[in-house]
PDB file of N, CA and C in Angstrom:
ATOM      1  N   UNK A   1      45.103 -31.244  50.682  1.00  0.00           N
ATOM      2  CA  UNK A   1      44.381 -32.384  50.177  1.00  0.00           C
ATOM      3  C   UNK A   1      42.931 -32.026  49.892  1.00  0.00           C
ATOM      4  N   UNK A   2      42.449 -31.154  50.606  1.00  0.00           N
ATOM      5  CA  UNK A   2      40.890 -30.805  50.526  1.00  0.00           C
ATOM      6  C   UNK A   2      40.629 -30.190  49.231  1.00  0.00           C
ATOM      7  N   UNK A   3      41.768 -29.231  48.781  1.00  0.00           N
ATOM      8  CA  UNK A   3      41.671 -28.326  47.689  1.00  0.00           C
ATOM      9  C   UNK A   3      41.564 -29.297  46.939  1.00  0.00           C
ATOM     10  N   UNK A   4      42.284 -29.802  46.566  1.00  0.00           N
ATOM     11  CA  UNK A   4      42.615 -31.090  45.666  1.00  0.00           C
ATOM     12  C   UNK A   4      41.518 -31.587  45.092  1.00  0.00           C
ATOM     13  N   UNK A   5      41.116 -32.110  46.067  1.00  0.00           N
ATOM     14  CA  UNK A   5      39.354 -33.126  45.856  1.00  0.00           C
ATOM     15  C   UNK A   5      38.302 -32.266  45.534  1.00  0.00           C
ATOM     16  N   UNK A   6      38.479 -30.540  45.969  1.00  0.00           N
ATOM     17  CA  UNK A   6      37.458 -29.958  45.726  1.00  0.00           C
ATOM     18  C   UNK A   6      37.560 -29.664  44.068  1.00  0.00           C
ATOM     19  N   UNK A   7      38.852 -29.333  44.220  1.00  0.00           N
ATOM     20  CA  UNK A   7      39.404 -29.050  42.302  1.00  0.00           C
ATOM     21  C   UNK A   7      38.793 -30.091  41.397  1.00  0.00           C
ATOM     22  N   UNK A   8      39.145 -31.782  41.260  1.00  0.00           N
ATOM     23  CA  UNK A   8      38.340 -32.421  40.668  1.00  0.00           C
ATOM     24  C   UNK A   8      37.126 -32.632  40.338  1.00  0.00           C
ATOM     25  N   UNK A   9      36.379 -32.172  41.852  1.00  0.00           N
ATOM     26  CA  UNK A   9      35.278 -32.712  41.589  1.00  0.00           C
ATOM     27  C   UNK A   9      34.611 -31.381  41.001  1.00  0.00           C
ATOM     28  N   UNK A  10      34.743 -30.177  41.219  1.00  0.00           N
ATOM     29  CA  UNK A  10      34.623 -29.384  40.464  1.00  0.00           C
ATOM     30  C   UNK A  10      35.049 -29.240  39.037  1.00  0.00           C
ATOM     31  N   UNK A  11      35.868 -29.806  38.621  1.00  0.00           N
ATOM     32  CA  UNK A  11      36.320 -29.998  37.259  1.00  0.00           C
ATOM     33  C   UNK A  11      35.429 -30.934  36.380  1.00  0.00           C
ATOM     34  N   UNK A  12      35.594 -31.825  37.266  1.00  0.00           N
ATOM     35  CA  UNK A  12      34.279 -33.312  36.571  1.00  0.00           C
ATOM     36  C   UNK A  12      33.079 -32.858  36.176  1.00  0.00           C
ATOM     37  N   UNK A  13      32.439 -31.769  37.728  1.00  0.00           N
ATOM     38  CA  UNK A  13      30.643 -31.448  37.496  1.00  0.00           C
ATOM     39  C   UNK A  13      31.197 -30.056  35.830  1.00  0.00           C
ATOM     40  N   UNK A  14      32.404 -29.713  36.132  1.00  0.00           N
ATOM     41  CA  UNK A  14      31.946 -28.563  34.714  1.00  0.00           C
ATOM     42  C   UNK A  14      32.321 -29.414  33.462  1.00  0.00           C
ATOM     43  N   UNK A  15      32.656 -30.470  33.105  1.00  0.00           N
ATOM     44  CA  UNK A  15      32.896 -31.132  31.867  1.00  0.00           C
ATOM     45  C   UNK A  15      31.873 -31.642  32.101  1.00  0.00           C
ATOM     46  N   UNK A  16      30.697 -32.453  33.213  1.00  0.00           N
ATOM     47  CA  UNK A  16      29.613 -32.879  32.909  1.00  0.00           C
ATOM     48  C   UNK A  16      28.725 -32.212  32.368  1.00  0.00           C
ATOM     49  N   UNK A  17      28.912 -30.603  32.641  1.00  0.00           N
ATOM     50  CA  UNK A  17      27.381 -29.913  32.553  1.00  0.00           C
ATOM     51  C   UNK A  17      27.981 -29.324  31.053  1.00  0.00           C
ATOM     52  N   UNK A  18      29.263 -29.409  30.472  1.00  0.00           N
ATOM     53  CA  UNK A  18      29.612 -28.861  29.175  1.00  0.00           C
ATOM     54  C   UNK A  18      29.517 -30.199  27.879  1.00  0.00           C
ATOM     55  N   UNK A  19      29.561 -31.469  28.220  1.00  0.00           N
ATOM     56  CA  UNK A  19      29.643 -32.497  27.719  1.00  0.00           C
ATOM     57  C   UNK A  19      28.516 -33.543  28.086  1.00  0.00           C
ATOM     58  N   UNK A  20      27.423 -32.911  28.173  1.00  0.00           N
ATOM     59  CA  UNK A  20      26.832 -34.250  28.687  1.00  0.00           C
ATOM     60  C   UNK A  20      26.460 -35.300  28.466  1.00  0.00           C
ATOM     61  N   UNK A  21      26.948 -35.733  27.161  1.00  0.00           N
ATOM     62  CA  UNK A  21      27.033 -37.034  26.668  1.00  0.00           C
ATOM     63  C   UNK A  21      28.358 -38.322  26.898  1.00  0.00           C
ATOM     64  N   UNK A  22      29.365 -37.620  27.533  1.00  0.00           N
ATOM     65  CA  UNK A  22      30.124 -38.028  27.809  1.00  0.00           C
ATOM     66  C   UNK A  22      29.646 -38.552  29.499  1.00  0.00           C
ATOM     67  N   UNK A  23      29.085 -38.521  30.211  1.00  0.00           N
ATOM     68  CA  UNK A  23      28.537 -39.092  31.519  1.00  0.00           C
ATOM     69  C   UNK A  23      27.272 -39.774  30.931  1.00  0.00           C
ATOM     70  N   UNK A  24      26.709 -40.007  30.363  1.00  0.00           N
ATOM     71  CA  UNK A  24      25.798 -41.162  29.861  1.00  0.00           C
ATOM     72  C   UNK A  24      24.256 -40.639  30.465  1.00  0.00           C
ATOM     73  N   UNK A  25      24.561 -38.925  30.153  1.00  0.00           N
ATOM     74  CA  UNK A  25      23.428 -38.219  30.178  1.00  0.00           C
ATOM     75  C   UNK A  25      22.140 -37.746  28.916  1.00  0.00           C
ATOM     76  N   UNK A  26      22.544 -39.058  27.878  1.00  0.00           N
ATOM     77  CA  UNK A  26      22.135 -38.362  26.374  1.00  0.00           C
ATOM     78  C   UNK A  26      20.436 -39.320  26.539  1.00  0.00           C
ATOM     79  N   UNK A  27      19.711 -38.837  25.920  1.00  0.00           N
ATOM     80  CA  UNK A  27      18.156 -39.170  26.469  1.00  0.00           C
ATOM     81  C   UNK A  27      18.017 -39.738  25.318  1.00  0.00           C
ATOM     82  N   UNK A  28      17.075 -40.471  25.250  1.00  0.00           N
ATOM     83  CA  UNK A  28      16.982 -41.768  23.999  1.00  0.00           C
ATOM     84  C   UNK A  28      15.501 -41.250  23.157  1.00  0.00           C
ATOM     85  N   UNK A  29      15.738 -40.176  22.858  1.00  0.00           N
ATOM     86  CA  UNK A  29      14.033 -39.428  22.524  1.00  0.00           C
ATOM     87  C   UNK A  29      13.762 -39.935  21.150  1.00  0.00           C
ATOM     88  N   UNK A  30      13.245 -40.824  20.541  1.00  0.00           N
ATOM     89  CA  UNK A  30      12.544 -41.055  19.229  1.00  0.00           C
ATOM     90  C   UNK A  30      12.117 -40.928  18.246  1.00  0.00           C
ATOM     91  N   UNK A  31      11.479 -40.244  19.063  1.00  0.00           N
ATOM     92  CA  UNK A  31       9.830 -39.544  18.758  1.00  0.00           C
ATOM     93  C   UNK A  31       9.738 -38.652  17.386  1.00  0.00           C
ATOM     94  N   UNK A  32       8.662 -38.510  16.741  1.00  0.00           N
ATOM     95  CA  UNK A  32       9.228 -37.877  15.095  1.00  0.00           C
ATOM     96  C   UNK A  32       8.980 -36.452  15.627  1.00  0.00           C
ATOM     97  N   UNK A  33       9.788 -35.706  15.197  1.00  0.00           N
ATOM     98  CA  UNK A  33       9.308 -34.356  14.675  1.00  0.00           C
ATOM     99  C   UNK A  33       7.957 -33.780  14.813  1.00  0.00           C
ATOM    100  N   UNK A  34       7.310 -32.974  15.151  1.00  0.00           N
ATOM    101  CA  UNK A  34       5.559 -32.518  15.165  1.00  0.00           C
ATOM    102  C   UNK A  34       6.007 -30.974  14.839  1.00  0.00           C
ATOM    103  N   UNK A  35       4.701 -30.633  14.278  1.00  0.00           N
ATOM    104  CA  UNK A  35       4.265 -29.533  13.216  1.00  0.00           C
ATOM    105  C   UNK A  35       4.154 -28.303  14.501  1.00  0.00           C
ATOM    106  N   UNK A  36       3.849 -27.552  14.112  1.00  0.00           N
ATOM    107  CA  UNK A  36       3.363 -26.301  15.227  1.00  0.00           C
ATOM    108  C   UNK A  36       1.747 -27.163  15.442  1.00  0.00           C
ATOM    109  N   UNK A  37       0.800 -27.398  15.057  1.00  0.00           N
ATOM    110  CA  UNK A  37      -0.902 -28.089  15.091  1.00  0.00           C
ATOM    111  C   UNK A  37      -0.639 -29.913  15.335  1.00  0.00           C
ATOM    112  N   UNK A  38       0.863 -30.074  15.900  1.00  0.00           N
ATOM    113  CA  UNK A  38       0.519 -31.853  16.633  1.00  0.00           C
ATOM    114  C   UNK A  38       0.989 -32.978  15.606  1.00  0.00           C
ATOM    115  N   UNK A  39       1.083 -32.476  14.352  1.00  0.00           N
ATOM    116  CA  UNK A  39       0.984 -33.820  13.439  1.00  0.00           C
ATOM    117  C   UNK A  39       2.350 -34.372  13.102  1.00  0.00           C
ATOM    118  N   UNK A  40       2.825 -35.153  12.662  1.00  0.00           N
ATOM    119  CA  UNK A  40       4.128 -35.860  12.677  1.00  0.00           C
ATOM    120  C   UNK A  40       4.791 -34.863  11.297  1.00  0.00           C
ATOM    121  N   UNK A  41       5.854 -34.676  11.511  1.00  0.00           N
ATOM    122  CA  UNK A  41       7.077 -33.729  10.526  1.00  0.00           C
ATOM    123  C   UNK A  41       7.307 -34.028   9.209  1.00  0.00           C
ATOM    124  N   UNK A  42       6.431 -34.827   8.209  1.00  0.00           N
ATOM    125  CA  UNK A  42       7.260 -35.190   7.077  1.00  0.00           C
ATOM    126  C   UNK A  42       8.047 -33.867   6.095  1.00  0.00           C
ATOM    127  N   UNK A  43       8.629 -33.712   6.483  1.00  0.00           N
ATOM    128  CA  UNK A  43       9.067 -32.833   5.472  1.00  0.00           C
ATOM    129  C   UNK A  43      10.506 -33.520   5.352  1.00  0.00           C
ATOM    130  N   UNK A  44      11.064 -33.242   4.237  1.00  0.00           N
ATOM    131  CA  UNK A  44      12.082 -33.929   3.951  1.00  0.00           C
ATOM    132  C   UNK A  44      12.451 -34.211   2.245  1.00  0.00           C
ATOM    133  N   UNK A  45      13.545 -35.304   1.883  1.00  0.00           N
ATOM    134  CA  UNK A  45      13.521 -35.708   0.902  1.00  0.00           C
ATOM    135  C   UNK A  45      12.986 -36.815   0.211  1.00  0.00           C
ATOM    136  N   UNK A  46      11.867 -37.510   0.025  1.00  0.00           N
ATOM    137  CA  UNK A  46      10.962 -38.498   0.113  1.00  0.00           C
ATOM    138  C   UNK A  46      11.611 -39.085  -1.686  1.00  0.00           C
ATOM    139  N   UNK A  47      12.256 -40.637  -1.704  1.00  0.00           N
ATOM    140  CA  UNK A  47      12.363 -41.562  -2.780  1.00  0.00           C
ATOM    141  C   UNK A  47      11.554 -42.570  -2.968  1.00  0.00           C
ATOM    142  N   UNK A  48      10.589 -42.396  -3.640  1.00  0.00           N
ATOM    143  CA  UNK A  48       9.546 -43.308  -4.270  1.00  0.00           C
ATOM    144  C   UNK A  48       9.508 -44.083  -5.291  1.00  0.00           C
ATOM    145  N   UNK A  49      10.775 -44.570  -5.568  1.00  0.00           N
ATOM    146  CA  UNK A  49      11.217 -45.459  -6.655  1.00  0.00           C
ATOM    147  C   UNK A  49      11.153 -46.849  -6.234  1.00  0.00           C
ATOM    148  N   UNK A  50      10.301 -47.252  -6.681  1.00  0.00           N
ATOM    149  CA  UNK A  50       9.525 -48.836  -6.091  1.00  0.00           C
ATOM    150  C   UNK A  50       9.179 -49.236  -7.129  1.00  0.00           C
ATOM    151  N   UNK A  51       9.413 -50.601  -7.633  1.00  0.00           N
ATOM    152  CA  UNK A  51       8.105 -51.470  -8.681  1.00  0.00           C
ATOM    153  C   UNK A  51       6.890 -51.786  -8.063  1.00  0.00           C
ATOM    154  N   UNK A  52       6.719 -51.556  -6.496  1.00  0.00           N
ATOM    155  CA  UNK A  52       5.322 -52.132  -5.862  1.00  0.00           C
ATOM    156  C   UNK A  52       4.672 -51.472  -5.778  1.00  0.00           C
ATOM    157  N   UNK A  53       3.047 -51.585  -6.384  1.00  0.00           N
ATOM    158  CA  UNK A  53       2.378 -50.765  -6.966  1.00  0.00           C
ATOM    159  C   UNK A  53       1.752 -49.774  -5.309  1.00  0.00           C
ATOM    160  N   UNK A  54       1.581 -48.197  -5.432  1.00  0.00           N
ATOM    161  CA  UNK A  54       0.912 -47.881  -4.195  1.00  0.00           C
ATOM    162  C   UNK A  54      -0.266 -48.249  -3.477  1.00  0.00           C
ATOM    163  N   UNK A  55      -0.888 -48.725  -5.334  1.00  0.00           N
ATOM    164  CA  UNK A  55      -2.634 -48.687  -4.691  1.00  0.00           C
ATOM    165  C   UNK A  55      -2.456 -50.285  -5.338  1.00  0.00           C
ATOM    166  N   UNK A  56      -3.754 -50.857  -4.800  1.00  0.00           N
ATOM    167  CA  UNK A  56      -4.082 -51.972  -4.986  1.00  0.00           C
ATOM    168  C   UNK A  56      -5.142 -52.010  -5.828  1.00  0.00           C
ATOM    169  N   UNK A  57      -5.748 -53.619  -6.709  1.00  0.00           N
ATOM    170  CA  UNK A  57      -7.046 -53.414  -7.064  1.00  0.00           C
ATOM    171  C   UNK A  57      -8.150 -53.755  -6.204  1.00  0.00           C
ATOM    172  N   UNK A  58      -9.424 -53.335  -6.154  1.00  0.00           N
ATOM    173  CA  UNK A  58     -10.491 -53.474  -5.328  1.00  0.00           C
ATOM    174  C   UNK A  58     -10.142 -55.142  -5.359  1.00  0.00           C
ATOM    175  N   UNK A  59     -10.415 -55.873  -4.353  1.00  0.00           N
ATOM    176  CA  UNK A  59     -11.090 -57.175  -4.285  1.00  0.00           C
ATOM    177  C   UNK A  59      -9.615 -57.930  -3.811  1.00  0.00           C
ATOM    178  N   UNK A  60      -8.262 -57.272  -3.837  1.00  0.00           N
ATOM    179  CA  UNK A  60      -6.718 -57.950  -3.942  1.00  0.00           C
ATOM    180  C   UNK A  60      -6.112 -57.394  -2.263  1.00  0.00           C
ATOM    181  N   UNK A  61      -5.187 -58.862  -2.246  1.00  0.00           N
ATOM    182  CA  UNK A  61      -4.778 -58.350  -0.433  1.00  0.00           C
ATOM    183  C   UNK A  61      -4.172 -56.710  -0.621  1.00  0.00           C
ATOM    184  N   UNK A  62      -3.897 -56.773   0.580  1.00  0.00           N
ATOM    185  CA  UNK A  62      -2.823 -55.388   1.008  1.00  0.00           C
ATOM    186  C   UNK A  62      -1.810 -55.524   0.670  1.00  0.00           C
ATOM    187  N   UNK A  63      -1.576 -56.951   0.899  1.00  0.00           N
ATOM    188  CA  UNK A  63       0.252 -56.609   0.368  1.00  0.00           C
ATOM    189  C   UNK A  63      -0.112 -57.861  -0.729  1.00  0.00           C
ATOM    190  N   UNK A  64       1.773 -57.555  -0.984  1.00  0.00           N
ATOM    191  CA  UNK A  64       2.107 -58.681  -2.241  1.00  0.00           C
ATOM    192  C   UNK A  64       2.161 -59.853  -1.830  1.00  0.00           C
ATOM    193  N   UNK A  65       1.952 -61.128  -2.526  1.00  0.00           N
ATOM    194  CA  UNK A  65       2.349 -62.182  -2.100  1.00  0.00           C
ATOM    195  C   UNK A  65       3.954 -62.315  -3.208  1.00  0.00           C
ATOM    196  N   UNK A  66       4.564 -63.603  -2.613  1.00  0.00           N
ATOM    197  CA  UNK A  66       6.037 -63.454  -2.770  1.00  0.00           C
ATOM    198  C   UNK A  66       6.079 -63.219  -4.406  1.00  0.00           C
ATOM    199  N   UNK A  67       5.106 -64.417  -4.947  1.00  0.00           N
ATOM    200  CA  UNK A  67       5.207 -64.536  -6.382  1.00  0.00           C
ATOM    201  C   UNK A  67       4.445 -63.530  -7.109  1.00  0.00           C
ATOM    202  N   UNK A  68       3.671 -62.637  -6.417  1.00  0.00           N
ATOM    203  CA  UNK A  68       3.409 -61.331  -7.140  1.00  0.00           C
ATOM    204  C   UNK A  68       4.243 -60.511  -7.475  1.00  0.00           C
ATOM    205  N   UNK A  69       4.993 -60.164  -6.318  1.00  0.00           N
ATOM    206  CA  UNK A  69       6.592 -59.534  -5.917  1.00  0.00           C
ATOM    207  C   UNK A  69       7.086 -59.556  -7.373  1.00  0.00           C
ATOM    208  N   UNK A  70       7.776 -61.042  -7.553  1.00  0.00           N
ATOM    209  CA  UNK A  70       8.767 -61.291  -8.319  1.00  0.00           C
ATOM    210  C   UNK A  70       8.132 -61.673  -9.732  1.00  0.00           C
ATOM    211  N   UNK A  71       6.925 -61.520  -9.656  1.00  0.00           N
ATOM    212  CA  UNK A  71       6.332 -60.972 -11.093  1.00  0.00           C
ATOM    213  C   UNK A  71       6.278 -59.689 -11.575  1.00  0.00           C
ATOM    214  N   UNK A  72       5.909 -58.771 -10.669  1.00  0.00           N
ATOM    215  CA  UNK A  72       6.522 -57.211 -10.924  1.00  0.00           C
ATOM    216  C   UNK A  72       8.227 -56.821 -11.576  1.00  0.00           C
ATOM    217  N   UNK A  73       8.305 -57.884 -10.270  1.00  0.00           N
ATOM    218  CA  UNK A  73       9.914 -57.453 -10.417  1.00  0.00           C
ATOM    219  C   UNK A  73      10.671 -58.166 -12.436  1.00  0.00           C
ATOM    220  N   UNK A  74       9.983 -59.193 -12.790  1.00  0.00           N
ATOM    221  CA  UNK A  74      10.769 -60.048 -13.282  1.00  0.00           C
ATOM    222  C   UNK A  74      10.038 -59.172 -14.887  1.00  0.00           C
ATOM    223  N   UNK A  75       8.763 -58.478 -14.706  1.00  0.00           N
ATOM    224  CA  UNK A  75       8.240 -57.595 -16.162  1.00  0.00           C
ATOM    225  C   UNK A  75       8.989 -56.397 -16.080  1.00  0.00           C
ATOM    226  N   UNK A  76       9.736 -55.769 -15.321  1.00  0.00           N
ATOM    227  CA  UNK A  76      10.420 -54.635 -15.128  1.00  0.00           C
ATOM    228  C   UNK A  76      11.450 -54.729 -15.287  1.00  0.00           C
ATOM    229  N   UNK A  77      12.133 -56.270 -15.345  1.00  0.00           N
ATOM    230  CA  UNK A  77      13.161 -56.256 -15.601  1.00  0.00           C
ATOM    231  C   UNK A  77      13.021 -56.642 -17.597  1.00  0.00           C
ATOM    232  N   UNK A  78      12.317 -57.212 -17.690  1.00  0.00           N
ATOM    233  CA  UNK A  78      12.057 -57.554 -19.344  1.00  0.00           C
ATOM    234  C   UNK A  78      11.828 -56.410 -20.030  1.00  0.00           C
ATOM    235  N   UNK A  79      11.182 -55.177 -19.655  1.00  0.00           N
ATOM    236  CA  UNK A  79      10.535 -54.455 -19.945  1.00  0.00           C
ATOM    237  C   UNK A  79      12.054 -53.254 -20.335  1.00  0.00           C
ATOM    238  N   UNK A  80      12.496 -53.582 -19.210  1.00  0.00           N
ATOM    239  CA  UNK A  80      13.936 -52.245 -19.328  1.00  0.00           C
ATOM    240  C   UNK A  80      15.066 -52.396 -20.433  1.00  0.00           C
ATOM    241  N   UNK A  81      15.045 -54.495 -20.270  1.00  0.00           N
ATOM    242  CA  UNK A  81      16.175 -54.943 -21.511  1.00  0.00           C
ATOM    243  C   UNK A  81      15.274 -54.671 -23.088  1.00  0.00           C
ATOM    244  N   UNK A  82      14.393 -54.993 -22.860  1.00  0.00           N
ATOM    245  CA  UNK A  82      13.591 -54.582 -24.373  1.00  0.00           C
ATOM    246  C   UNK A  82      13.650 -53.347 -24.505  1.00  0.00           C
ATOM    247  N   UNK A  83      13.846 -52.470 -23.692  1.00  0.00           N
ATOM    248  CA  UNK A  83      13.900 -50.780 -23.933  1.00  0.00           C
ATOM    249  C   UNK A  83      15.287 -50.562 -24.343  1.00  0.00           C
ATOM    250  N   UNK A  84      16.402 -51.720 -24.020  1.00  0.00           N
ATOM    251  CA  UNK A  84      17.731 -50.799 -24.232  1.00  0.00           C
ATOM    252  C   UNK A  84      18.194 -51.808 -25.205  1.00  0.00           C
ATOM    253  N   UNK A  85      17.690 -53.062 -25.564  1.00  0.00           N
ATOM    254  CA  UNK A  85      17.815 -53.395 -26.865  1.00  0.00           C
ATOM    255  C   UNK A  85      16.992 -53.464 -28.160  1.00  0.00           C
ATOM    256  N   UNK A  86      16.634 -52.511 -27.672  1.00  0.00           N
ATOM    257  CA  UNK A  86      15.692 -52.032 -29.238  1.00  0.00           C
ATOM    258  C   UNK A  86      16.170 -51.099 -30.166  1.00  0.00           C
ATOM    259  N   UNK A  87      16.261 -51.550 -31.373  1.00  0.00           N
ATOM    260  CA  UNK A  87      16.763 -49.950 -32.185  1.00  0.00           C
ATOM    261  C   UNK A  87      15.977 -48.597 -31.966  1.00  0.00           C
ATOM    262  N   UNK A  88      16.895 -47.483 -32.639  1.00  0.00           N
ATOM    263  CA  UNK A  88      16.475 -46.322 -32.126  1.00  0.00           C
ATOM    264  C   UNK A  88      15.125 -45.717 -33.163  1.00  0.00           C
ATOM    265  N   UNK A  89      14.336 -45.054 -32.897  1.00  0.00           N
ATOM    266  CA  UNK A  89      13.300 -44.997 -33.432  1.00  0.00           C
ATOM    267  C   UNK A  89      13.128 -43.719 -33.382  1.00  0.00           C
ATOM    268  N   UNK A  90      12.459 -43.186 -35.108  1.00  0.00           N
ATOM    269  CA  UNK A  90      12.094 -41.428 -35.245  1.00  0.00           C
ATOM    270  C   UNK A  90      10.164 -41.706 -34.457  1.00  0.00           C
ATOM    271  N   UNK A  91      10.400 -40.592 -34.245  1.00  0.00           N
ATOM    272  CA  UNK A  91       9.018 -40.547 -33.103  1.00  0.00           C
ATOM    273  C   UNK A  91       8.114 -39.078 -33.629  1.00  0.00           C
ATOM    274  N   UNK A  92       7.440 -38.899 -33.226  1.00  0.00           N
ATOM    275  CA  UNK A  92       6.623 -37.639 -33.443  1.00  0.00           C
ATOM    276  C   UNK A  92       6.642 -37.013 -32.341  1.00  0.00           C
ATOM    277  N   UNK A  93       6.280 -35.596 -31.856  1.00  0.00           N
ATOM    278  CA  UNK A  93       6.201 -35.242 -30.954  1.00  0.00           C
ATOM    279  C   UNK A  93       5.188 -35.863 -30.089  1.00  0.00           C
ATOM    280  N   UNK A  94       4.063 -36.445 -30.745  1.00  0.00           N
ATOM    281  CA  UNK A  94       2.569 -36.726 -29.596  1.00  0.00           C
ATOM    282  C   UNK A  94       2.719 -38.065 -29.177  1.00  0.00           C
ATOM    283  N   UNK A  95       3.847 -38.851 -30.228  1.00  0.00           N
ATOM    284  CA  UNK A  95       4.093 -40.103 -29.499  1.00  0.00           C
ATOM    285  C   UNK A  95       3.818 -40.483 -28.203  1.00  0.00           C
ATOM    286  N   UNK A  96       4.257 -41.797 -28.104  1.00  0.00           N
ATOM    287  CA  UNK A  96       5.126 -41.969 -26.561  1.00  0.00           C
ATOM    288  C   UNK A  96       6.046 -43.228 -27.328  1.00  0.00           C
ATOM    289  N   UNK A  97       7.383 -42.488 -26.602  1.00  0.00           N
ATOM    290  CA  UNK A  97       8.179 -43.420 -27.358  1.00  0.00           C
ATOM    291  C   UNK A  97       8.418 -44.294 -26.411  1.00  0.00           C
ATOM    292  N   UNK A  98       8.289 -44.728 -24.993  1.00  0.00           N
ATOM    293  CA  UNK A  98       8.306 -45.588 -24.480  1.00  0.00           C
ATOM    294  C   UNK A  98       7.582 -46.847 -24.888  1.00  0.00           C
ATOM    295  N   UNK A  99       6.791 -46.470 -25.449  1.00  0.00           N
ATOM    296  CA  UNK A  99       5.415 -47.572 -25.967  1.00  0.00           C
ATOM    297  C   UNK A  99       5.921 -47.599 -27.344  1.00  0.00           C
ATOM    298  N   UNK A 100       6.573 -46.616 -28.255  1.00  0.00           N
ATOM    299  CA  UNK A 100       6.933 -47.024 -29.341  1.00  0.00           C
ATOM    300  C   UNK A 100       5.987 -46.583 -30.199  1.00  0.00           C
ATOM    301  N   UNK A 101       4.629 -46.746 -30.028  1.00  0.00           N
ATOM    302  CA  UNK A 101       3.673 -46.092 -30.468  1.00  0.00           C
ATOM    303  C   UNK A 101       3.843 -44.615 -32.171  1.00  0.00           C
TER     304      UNK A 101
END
């Protein structure tokens, strides 16, 4: 009987120390990434496809208000259907054919 109990519990501590997420040993660490010099990790794949502008104008809040929002949103959307229902147009090289110009 002694062997027995010693076998399990020896069995248990080596699947704990090989699995230790399975005993509810996994640590809840957060924390971002830091550089070799302290600073937080951005490195990565960064998508910056936003209608909200980055910078603001001098004198205007920080953020949007709702109906600014959906004024961005609602010229971007006018702006894209006028781009894809417009006929096709010969351009020059120095153009900009977005502008049509």
């Amino acid at each position: 009987m002694n062997h027995r109990y010693l076998t399990v519990l020896f069995s248990a501590f080596a699947v704990a120390s090989i699995f230790p997420g399975l005993v509810g040993a996994q640590t809840s660490d957060t924390s971002a990434p830091r550089t070799p010099w302290g600073q937080p990790d951005l490195q990565g794949i960064w998508d910056f496809r936003t209608i909200t502008p980055l910078e603001r104008p001098e004198g205007q809040a920080e953020f949007l208000t709702i109906e600014e929002a959906a004024n961005i949103e609602q010229a971007t959307v006018n702006r894209n259907e006028e781009l894809l229902t417009r006929g096709a147009r010969r351009t020059e090289s120095t153009s900009s054919v977005d502008h049509g110009e």
